[in-house]
C-alpha atoms as a PDB file:
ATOM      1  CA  UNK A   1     -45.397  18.883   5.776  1.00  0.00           C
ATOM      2  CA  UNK A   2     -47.815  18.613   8.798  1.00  0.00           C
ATOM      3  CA  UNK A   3     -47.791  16.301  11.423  1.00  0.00           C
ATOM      4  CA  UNK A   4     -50.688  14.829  13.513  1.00  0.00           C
ATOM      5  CA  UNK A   5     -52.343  17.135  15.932  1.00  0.00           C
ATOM      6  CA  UNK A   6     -51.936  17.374  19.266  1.00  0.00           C
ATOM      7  CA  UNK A   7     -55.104  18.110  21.247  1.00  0.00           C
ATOM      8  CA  UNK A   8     -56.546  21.365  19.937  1.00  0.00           C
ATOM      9  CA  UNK A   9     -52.944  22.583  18.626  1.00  0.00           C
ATOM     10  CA  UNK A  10     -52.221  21.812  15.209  1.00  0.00           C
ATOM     11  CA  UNK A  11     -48.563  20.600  14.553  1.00  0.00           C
ATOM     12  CA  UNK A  12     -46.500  21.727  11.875  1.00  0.00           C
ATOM     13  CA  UNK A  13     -43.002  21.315  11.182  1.00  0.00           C
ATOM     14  CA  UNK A  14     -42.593  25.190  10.073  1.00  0.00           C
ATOM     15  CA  UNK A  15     -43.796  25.946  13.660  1.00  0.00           C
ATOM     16  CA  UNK A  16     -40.253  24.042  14.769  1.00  0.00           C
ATOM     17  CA  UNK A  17     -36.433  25.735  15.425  1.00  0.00           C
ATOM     18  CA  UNK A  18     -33.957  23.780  13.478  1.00  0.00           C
ATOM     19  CA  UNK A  19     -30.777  23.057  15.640  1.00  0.00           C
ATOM     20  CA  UNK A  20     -29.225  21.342  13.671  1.00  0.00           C
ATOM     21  CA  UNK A  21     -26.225  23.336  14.442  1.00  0.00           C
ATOM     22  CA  UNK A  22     -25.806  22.069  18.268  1.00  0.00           C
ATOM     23  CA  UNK A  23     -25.050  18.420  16.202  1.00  0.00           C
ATOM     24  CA  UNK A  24     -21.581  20.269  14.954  1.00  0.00           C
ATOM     25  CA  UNK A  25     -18.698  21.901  16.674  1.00  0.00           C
ATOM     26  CA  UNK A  26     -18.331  25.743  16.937  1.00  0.00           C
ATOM     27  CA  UNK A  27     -18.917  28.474  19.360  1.00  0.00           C
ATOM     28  CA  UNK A  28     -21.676  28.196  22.273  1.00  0.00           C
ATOM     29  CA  UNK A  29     -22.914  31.515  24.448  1.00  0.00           C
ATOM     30  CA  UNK A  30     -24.484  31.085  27.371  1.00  0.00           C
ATOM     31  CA  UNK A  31     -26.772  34.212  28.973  1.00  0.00           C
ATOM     32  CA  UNK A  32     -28.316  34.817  31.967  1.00  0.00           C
ATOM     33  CA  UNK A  33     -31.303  37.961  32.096  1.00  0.00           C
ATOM     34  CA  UNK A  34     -29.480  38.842  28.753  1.00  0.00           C
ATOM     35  CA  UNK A  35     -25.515  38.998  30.524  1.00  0.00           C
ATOM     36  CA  UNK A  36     -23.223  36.635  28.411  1.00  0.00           C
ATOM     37  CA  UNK A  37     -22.028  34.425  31.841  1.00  0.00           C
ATOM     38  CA  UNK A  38     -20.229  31.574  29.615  1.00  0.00           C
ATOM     39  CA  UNK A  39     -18.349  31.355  26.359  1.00  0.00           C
ATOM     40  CA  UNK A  40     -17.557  27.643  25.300  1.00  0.00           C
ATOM     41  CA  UNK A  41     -16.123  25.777  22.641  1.00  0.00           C
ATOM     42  CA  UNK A  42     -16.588  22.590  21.586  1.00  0.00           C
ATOM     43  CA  UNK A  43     -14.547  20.165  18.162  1.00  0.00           C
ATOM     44  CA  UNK A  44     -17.157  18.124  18.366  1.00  0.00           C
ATOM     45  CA  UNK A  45     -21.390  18.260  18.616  1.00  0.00           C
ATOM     46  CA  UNK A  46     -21.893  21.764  21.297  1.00  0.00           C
ATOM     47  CA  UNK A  47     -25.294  19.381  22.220  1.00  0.00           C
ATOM     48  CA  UNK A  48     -23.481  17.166  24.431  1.00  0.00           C
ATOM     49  CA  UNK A  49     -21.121  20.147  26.010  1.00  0.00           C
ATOM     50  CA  UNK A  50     -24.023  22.494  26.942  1.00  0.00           C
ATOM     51  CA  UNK A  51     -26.204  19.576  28.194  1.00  0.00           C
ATOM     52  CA  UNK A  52     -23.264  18.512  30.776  1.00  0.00           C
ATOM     53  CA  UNK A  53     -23.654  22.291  32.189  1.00  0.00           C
ATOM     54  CA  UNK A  54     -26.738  21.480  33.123  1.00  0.00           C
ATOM     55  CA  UNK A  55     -25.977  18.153  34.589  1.00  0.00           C
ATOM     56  CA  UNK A  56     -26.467  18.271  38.737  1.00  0.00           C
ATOM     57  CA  UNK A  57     -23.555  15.686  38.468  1.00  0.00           C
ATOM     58  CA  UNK A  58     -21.098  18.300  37.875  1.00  0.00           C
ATOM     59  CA  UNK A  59     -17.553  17.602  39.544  1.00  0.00           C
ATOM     60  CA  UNK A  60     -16.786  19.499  43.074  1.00  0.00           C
ATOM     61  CA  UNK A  61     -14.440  22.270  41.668  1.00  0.00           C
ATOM     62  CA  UNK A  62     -16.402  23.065  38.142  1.00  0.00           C
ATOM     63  CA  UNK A  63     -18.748  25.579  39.269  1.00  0.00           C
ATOM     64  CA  UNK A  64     -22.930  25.747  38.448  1.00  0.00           C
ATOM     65  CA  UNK A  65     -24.256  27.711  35.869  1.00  0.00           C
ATOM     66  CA  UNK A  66     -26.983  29.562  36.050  1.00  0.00           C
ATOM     67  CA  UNK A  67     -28.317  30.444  32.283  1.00  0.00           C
ATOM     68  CA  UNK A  68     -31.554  30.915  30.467  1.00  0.00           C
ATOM     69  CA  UNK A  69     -30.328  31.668  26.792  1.00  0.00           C
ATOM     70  CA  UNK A  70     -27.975  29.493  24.643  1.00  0.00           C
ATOM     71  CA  UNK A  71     -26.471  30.994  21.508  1.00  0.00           C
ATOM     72  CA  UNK A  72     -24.494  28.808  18.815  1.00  0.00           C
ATOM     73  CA  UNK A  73     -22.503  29.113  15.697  1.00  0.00           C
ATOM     74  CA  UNK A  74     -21.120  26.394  13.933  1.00  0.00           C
ATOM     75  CA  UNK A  75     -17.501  27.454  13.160  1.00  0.00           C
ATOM     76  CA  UNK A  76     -14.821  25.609  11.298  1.00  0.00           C
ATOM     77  CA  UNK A  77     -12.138  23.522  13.467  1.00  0.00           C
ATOM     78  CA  UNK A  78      -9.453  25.962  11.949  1.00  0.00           C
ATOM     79  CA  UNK A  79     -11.215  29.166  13.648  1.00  0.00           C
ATOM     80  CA  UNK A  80     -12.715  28.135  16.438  1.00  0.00           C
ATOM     81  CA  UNK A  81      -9.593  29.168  18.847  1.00  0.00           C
ATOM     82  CA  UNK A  82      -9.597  32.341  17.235  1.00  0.00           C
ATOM     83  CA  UNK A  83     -13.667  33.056  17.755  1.00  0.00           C
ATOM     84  CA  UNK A  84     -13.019  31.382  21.216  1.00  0.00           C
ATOM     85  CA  UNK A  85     -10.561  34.055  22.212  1.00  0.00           C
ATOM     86  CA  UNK A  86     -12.453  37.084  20.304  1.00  0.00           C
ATOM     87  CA  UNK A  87     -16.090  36.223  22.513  1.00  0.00           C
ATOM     88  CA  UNK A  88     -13.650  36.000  25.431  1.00  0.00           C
ATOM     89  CA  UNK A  89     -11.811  39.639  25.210  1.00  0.00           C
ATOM     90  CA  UNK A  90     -15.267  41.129  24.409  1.00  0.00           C
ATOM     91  CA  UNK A  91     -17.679  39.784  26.685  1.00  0.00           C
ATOM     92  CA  UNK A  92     -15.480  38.428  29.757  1.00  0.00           C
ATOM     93  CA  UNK A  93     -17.988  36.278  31.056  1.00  0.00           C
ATOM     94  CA  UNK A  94     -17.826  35.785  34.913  1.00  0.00           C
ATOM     95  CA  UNK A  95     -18.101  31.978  34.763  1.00  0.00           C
ATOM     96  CA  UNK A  96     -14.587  31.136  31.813  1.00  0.00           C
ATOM     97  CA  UNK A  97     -11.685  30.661  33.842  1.00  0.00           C
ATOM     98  CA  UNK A  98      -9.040  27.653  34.220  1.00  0.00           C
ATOM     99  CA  UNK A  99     -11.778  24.892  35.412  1.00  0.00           C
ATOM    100  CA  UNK A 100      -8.685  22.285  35.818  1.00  0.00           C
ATOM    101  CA  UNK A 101      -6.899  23.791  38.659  1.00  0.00           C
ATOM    102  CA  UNK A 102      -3.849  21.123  38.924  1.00  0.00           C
ATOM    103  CA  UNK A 103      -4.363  18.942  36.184  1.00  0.00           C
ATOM    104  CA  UNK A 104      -3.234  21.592  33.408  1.00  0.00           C
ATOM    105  CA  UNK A 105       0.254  22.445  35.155  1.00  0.00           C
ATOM    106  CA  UNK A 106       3.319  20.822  33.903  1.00  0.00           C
ATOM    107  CA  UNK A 107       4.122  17.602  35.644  1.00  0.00           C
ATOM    108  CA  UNK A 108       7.999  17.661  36.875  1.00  0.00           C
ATOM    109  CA  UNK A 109       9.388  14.345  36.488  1.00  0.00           C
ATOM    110  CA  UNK A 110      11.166  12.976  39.264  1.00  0.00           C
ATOM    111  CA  UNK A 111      13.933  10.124  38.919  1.00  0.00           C
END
């Protein structure tokens, strides 16, 4: 199939990445000058994940990343905990760490 050109460039859809992938949930590596800096995870679409990185709205106490490479693999629900913690042991990237300081602790319930 070809699409319309586009000035002197001719447009065709084999000239095109699919990414189809980024639309599921799996495993998303994000590199810097070839250094894996971030391993994420994401149930749902990785598109919307990897696009809040990027966001200049980020919250105070989530740090910026810097990155020029994404990597993704669609992995099942079931396994993605398991690839998760694999990419983490290996690569320990210098940006994963506990982004939720307070929030994750155990709340003691005072009467």
């Amino acid at each position: 199939m070809q699409l319309k050109s586009l000035g002197e460039y001719e447009m065709k859809l084999e000239d095109f990445a699919d990414i189809s992938e980024v639309l599921r949930g799996g495993i998303f590596v994000l590199c810097y000058r070839g250094e894996v800096v971030y391993v994420g995870k994401a149930s749902r679409a990785m598109l919307g994940t990897i696009s809040n990185l990027r966001s200049k709205n980020l919250p105070s106490w989530m740090p910026r990343i810097t990155f020029d490479q994404v990597l993704i693999r669609a992995v099942h629900p079931d396994q993605i905990e398991t690839v998760y913690a694999s990419l983490l042991a290996e690569h320990r990237p210098r940006h994963n760490r506990d982004f939720v300081p307070a929030l994750t602790r155990t709340m003691e319930r005072r009467i």
